[in-house]
C-alpha atoms as a PDB file:
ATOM      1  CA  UNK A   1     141.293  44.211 109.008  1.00  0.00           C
ATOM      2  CA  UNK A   2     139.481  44.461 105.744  1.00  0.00           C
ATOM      3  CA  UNK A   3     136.145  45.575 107.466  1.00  0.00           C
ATOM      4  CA  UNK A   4     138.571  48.873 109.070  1.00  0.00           C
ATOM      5  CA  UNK A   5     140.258  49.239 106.218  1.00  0.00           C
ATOM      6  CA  UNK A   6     136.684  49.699 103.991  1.00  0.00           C
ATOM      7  CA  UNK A   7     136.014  51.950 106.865  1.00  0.00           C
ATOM      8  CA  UNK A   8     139.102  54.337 106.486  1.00  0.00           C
ATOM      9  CA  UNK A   9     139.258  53.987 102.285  1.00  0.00           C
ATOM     10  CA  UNK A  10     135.568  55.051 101.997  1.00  0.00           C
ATOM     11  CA  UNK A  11     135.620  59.328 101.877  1.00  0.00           C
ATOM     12  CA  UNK A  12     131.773  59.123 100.946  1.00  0.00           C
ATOM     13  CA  UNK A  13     130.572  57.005 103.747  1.00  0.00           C
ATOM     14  CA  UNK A  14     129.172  57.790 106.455  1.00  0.00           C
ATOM     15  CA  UNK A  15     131.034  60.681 108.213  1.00  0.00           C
ATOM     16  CA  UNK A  16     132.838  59.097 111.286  1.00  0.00           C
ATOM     17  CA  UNK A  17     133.756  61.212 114.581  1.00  0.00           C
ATOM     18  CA  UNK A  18     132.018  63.911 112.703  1.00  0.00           C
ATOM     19  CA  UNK A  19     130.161  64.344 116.082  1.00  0.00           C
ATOM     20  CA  UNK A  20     132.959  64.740 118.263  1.00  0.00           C
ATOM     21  CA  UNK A  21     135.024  67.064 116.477  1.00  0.00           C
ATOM     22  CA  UNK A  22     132.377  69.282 115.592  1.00  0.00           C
ATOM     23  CA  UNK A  23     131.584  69.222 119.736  1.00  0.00           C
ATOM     24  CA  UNK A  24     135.346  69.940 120.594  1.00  0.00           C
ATOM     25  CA  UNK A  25     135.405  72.750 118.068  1.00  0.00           C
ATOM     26  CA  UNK A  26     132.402  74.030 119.918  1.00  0.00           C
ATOM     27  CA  UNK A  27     134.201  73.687 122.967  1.00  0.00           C
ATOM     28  CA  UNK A  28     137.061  75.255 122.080  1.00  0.00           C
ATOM     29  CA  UNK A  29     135.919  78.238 120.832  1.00  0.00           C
ATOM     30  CA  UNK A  30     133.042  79.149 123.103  1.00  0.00           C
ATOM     31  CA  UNK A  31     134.030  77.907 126.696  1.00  0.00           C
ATOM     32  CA  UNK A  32     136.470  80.609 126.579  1.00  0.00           C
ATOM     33  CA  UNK A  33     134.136  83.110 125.859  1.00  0.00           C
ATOM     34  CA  UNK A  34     131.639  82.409 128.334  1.00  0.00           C
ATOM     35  CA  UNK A  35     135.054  82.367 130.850  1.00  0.00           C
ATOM     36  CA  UNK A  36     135.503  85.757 130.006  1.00  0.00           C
ATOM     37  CA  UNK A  37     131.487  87.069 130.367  1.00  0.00           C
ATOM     38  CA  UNK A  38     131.365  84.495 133.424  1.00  0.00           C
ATOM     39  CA  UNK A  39     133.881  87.005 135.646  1.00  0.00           C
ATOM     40  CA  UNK A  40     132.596  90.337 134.197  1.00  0.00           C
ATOM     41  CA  UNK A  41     130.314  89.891 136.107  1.00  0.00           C
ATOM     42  CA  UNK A  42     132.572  89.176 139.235  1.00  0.00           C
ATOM     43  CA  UNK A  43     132.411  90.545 142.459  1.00  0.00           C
ATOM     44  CA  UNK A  44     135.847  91.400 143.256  1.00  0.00           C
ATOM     45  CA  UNK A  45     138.603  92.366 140.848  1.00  0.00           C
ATOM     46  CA  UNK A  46     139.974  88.873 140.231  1.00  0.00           C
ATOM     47  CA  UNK A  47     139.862  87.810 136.396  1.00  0.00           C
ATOM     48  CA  UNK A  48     140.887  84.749 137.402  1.00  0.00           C
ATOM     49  CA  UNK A  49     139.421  83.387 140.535  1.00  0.00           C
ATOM     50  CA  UNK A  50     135.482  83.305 141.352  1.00  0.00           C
ATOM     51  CA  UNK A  51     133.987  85.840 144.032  1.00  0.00           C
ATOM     52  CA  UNK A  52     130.436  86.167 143.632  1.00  0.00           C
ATOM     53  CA  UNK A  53     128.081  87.524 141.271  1.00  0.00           C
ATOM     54  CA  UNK A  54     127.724  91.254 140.546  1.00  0.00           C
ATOM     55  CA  UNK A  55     127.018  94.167 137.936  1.00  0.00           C
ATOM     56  CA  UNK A  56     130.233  96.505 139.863  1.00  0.00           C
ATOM     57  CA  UNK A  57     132.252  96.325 136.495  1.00  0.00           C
ATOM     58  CA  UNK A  58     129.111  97.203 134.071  1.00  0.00           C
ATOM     59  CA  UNK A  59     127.094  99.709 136.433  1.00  0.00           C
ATOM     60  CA  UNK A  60     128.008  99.698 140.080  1.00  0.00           C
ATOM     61  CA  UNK A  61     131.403 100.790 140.491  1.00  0.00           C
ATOM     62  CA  UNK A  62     131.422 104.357 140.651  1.00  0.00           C
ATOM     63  CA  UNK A  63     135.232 104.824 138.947  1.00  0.00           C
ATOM     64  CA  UNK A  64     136.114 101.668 137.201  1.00  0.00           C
ATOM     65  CA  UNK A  65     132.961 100.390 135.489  1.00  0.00           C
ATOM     66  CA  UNK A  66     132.107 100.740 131.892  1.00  0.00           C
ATOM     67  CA  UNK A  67     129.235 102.972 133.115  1.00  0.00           C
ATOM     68  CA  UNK A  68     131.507 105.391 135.022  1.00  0.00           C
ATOM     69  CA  UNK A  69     135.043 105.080 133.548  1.00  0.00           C
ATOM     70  CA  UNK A  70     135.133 107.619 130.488  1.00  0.00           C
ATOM     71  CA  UNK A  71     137.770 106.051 128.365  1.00  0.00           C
ATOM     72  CA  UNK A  72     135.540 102.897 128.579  1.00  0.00           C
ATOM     73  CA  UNK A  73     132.259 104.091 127.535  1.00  0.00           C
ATOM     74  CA  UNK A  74     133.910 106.190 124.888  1.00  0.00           C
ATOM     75  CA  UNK A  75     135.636 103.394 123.388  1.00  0.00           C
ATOM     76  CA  UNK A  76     132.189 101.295 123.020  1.00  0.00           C
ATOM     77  CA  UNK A  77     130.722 104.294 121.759  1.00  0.00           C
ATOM     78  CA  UNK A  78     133.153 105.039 119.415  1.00  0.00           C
ATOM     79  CA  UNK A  79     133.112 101.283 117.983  1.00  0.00           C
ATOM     80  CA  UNK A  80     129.506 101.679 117.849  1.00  0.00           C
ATOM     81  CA  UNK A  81     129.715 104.637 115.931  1.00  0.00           C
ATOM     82  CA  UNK A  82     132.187 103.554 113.336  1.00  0.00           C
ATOM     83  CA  UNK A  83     130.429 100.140 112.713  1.00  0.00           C
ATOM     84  CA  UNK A  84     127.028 101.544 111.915  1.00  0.00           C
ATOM     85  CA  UNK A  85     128.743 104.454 109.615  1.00  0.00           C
ATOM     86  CA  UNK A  86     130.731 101.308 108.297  1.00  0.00           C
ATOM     87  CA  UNK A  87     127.068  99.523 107.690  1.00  0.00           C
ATOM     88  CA  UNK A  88     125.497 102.514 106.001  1.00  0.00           C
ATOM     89  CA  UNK A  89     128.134 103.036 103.815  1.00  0.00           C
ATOM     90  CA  UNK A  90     129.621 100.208 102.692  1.00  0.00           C
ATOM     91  CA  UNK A  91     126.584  98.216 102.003  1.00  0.00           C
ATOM     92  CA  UNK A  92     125.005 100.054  99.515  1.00  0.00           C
ATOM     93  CA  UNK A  93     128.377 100.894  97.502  1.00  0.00           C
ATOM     94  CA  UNK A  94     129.415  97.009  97.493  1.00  0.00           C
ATOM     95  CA  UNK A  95     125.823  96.067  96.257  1.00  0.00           C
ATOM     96  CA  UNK A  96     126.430  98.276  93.384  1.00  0.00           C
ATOM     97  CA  UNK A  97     130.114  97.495  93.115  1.00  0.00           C
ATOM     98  CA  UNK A  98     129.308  94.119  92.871  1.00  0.00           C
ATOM     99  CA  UNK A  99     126.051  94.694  90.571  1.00  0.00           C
ATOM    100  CA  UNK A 100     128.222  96.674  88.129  1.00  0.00           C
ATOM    101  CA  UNK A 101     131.517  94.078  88.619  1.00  0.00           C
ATOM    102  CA  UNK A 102     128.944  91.120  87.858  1.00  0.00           C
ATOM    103  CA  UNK A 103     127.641  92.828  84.461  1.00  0.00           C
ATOM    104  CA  UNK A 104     130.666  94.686  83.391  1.00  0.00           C
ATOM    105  CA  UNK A 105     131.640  92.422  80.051  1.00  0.00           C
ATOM    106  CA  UNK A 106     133.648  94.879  78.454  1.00  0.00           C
ATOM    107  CA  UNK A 107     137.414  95.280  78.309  1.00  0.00           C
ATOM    108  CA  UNK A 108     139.420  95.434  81.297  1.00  0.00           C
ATOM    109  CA  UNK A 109     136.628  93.651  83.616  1.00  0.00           C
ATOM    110  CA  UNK A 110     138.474  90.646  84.533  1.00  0.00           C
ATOM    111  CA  UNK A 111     141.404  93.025  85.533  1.00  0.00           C
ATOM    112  CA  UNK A 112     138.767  95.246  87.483  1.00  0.00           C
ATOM    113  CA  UNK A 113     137.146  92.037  89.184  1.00  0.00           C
ATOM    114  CA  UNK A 114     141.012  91.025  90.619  1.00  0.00           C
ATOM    115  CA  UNK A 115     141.781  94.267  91.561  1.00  0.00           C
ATOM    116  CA  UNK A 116     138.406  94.416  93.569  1.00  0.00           C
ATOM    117  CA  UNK A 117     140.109  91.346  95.338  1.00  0.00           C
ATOM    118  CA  UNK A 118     143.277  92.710  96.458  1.00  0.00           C
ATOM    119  CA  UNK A 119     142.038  93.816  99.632  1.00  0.00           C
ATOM    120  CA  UNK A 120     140.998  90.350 100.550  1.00  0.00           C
ATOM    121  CA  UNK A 121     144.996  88.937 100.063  1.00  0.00           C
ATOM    122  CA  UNK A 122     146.471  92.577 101.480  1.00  0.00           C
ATOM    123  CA  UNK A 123     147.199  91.763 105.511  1.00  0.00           C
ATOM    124  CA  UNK A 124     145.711  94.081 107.455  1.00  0.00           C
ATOM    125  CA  UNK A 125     148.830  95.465 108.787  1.00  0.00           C
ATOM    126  CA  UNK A 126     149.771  96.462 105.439  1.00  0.00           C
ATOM    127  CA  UNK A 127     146.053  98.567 105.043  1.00  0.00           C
ATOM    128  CA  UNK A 128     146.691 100.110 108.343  1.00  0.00           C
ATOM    129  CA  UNK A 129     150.501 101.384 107.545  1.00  0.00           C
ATOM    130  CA  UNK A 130     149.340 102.392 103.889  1.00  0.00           C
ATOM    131  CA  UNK A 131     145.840 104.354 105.194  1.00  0.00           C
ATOM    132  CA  UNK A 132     147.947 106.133 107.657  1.00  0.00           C
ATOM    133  CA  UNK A 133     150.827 107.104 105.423  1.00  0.00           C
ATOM    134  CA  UNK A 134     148.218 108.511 102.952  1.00  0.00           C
ATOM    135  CA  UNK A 135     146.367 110.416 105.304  1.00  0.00           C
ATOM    136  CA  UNK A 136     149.323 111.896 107.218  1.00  0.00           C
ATOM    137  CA  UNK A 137     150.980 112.532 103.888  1.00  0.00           C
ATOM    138  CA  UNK A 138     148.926 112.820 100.787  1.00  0.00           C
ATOM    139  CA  UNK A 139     145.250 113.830 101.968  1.00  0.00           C
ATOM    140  CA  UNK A 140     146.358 115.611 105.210  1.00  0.00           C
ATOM    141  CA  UNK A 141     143.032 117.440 105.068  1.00  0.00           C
ATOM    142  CA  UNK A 142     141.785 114.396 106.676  1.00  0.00           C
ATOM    143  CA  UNK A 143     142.342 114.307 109.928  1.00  0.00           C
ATOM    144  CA  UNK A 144     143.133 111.101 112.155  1.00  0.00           C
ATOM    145  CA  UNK A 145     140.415 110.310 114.325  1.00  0.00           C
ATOM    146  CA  UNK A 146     136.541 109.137 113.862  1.00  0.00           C
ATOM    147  CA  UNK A 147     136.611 110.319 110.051  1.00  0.00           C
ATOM    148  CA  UNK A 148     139.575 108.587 108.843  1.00  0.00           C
ATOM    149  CA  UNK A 149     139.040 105.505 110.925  1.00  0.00           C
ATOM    150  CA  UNK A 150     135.156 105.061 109.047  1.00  0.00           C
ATOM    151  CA  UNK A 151     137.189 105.447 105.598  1.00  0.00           C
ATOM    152  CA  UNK A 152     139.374 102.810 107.010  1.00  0.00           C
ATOM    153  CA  UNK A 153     137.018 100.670 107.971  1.00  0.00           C
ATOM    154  CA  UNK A 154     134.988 100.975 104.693  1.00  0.00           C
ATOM    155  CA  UNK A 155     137.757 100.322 102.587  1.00  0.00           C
ATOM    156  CA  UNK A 156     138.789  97.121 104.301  1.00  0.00           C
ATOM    157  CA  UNK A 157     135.119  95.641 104.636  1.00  0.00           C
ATOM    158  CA  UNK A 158     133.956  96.632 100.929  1.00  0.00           C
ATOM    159  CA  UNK A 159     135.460  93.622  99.489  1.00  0.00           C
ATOM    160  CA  UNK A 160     133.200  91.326 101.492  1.00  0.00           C
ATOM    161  CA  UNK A 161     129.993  92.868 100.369  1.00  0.00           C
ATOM    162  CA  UNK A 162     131.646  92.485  96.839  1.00  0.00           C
ATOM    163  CA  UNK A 163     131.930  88.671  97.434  1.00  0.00           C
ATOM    164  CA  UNK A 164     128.935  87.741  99.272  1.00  0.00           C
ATOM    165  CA  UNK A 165     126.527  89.901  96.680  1.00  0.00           C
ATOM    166  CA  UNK A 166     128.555  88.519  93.479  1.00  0.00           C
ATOM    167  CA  UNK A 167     128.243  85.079  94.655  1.00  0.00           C
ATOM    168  CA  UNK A 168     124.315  85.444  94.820  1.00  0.00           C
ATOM    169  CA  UNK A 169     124.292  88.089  91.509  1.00  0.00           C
ATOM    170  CA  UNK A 170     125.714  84.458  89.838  1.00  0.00           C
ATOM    171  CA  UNK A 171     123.796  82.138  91.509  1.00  0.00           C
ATOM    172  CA  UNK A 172     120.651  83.659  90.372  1.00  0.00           C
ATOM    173  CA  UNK A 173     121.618  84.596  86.546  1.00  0.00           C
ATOM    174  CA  UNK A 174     120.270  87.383  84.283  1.00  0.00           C
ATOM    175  CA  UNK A 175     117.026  85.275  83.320  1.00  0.00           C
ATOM    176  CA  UNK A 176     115.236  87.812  85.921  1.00  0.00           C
ATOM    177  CA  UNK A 177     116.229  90.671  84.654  1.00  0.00           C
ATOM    178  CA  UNK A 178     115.694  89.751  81.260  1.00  0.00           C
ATOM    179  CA  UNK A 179     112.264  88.634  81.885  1.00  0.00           C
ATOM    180  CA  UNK A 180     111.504  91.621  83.839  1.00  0.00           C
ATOM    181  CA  UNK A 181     112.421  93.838  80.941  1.00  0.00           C
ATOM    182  CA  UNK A 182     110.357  91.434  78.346  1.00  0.00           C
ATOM    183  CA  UNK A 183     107.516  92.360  80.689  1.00  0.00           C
ATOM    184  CA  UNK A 184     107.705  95.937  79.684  1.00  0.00           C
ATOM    185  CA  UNK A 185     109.873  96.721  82.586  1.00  0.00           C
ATOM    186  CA  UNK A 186     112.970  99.336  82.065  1.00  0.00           C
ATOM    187  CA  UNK A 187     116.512  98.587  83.104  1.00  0.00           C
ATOM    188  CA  UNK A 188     116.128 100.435  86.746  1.00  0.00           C
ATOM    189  CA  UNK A 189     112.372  98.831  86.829  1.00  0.00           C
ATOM    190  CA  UNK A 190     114.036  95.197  86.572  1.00  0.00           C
ATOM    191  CA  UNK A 191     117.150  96.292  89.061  1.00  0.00           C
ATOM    192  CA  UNK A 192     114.690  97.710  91.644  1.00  0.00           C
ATOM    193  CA  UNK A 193     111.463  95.257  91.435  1.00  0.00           C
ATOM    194  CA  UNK A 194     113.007  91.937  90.114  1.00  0.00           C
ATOM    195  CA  UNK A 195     116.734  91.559  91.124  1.00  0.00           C
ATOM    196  CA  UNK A 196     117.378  93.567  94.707  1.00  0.00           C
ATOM    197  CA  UNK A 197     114.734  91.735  96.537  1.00  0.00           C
ATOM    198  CA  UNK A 198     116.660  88.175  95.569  1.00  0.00           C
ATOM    199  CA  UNK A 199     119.582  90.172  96.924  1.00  0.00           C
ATOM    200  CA  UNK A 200     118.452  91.047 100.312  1.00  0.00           C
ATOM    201  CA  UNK A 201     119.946  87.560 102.020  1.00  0.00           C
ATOM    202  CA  UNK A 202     122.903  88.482 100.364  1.00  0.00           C
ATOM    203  CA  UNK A 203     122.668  92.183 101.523  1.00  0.00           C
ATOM    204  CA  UNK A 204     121.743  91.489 105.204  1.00  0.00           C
ATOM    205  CA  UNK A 205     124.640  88.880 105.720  1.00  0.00           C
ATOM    206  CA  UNK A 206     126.775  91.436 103.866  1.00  0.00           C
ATOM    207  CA  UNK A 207     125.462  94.146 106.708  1.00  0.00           C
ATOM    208  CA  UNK A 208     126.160  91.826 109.837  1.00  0.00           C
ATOM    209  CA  UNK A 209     129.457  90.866 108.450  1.00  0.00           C
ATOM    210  CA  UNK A 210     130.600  94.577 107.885  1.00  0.00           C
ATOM    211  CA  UNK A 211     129.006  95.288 111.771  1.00  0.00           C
ATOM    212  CA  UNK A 212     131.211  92.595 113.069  1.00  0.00           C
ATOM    213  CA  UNK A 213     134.634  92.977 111.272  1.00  0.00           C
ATOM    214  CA  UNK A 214     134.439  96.994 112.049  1.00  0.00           C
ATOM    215  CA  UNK A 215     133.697  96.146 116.120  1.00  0.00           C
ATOM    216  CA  UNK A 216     136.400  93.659 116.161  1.00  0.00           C
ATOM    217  CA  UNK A 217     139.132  95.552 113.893  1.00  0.00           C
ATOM    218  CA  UNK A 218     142.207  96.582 116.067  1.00  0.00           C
ATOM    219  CA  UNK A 219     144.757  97.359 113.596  1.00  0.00           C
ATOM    220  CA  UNK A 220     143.408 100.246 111.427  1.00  0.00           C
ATOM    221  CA  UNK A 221     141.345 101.432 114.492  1.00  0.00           C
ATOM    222  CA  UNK A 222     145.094 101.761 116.368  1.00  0.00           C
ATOM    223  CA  UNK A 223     146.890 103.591 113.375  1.00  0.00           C
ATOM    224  CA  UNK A 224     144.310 105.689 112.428  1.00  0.00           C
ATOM    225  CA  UNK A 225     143.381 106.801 116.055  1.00  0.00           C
ATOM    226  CA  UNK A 226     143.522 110.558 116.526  1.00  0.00           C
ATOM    227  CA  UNK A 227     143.646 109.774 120.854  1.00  0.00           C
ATOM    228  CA  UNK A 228     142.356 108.190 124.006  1.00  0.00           C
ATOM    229  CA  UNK A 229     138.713 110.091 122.623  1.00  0.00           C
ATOM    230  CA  UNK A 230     138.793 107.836 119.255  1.00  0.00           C
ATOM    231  CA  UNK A 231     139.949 104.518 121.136  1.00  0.00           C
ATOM    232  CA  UNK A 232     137.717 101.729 119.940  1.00  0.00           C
ATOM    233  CA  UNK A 233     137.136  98.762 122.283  1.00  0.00           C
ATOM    234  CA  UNK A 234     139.480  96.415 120.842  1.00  0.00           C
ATOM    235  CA  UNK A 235     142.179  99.345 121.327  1.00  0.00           C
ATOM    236  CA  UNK A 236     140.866 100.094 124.572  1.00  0.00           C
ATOM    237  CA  UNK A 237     141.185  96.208 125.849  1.00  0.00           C
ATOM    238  CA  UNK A 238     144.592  95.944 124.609  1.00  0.00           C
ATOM    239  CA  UNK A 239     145.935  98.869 125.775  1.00  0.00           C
ATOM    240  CA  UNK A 240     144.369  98.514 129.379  1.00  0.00           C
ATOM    241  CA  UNK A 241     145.411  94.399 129.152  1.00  0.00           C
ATOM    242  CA  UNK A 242     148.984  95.725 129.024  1.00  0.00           C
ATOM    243  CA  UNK A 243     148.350  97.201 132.497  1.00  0.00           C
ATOM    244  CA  UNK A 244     146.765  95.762 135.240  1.00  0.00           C
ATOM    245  CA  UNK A 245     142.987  95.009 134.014  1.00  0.00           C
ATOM    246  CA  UNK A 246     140.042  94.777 136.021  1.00  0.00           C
ATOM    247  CA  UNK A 247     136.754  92.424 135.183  1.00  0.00           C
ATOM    248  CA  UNK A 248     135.460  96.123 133.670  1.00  0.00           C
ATOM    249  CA  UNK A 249     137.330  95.105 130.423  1.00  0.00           C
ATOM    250  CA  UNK A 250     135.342  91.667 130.397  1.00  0.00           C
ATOM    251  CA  UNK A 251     132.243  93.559 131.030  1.00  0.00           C
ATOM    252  CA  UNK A 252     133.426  95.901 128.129  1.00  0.00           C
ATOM    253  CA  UNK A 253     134.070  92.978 125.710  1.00  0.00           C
ATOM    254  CA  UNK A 254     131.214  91.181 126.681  1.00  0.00           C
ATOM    255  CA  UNK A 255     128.865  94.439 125.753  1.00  0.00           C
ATOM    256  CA  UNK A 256     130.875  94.102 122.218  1.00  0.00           C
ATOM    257  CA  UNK A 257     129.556  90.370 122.022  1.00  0.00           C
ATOM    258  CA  UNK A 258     126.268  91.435 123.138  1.00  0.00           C
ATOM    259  CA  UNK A 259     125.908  93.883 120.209  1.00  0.00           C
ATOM    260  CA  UNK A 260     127.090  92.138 117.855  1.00  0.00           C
ATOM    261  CA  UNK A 261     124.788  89.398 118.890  1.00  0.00           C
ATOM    262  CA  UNK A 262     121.919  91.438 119.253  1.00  0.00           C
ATOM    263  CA  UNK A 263     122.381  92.957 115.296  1.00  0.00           C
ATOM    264  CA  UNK A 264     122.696  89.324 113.850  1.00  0.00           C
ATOM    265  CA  UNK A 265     119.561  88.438 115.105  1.00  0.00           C
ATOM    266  CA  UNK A 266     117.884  91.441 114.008  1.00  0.00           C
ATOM    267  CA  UNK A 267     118.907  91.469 110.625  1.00  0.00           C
ATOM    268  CA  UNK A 268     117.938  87.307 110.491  1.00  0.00           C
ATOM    269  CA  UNK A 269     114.199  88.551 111.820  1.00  0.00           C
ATOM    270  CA  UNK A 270     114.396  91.205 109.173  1.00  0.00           C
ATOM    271  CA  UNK A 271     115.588  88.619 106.533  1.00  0.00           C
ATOM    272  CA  UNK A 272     112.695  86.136 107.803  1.00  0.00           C
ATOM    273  CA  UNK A 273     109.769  89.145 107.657  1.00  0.00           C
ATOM    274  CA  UNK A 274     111.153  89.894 103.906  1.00  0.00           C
ATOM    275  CA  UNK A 275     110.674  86.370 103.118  1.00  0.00           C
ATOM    276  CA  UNK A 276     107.280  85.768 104.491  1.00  0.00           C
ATOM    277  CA  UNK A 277     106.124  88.674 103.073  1.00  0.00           C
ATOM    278  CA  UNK A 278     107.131  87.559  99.661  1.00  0.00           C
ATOM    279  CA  UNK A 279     105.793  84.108 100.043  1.00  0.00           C
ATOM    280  CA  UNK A 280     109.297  82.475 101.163  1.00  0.00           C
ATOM    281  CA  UNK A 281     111.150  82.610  98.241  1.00  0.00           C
ATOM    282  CA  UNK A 282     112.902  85.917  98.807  1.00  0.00           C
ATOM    283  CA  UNK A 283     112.432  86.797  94.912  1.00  0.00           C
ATOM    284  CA  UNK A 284     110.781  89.877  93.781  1.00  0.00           C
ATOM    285  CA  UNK A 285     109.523  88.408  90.221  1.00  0.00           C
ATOM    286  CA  UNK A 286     106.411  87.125  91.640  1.00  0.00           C
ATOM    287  CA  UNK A 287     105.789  90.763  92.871  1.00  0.00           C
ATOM    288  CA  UNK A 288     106.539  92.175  89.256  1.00  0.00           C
ATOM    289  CA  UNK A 289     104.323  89.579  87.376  1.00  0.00           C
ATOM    290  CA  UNK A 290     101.245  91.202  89.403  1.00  0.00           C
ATOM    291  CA  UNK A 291     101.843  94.537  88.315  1.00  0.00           C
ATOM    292  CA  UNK A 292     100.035  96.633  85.810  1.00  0.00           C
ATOM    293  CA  UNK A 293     100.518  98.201  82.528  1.00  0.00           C
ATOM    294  CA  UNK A 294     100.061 101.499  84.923  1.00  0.00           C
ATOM    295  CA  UNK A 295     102.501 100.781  87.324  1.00  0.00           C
ATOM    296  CA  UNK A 296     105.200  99.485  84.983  1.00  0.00           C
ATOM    297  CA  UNK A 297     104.693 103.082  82.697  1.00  0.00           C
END
């Protein structure tokens, strides 16, 4: 009894069924995923029951696959579209956000740096309902459809870039910057040589993170929809689900995954290159300390 009781009294032992639940977690959340891809690529139109293997529902059938059916193909495009305007856009502005957030010391900052949060705590539902009223009602210029669903989609996701780049602006300090600029370097000199290249881990998770949340996002997609011709593929699935489905919304879904899968690992190669090419550390200092006089002038 003493020996289990040591066992269960100990938090900073060794970590006990650790194993297992990490391997049911697994289980749980990718068996049904692979469910899903597994009868996309079914022969008949059961999304249920097994009947061969086939492409019908991605290429094959000549009406219903995502090849063929319009409002499916449209609705990948469209998500497409909107997550790589999402990427371009909000990127860049939350790396600066967060640059100027992370240096601001002056009055009104802390106030600034919560208010930069409030997206974060907001539900989703309430962005959606608050986008739409201000676009039907105060900036009617605007109309619904692909334009108003990439502001959307930049609002919402611009807090996470703000996060993930403030956490690594902190975690490296200003000792960079102020050694760049003791080098002879000016303020953009130090910003551009010595600080953005420790930022680009923080920049490329920031860029698959904003990819991912603007594929999967439903609810500001659905209210600020202009149509069937700016559907995105979450709209798309639920609104065909509510019907009577065929395995052509698993294949559509399981192109989704396969994007999204397919950018992650790009932007971890491109993260990898960046770091071999600067020696593995991922900081640009070393870089800057082997300039000249000329280059810094």
């Amino acid at each position: 009894m003493n020996r289990l009781r040591n066992v269960w009294s100990n938090p900073w032992g060794k970590p006990r069924f650790l194993v297992l639940f990490t391997a049911l977690y697994l289980v749980w959340s990718i068996v049904p995923i692979l469910v899903a891809v597994r009868f996309s690529f079914n022969e008949g139109r059961s999304r249920s029951t097994a009947q061969g293997w086939s492409t019908r529902w991605y290429t094959g059938d000549p009406d219903l696959s995502v090849l063929h059916d319009p409002t499916l193909s449209t609705a990948l495009f469209q998500s497409m579209r909107l997550a790589a305007i999402a990427v371009l856009v909000t990127v860049p502005l939350g790396v600066a956000l967060a640059i100027g957030l992370t240096r601001w010391k002056g009055r009104g900052a802390a106030t600034s740096r919560g208010i930069s949060l409030a997206t974060l705590v907001t539900p989703e539902i309430v962005m959606g309902t608050a986008l739409f009223l201000v676009f039907v009602h105060l900036l009617n210029f605007i109309p619904l459809g692909t334009i108003a669903q990439a502001i959307g989609h930049i609002t919402f996701s611009l807090v996470f870039v703000v996060i993930i780049v403030r956490a690594r602006l902190l975690a490296i300090g200003r000792e960079y910057e102020e050694a760049a600029r003791d080098l002879g370097a000016s303020t953009m000199q130090a910003l551009r040589l010595a600080l953005l290249p420790m930022l680009v881990p923080a920049v490329v998770a920031s860029a698959i993170i904003v990819f991912a949340i603007s594929m999967d996002d439903f609810v500001i997609s659905q209210f600020l929809s202009s149509g069937t011709a700016t559907d995105t593929v979450p709209v798309r699935i639920y609104s065909t689900g509510r019907t009577a489905p065929t395995p052509a919304v698993n294949a559509l879904a399981t192109l989704t995954l396969g994007f999204t899968l397919v950018v992650t690992i790009i932007g971890f190669v491109l993260w990898k290159a960046v770091r071999s090419v600067r020696g593995g550390t991922g900081s640009g200092m070393q870089e800057f300390a082997t300039l000249d006089a000329d280059t810094i002038a």
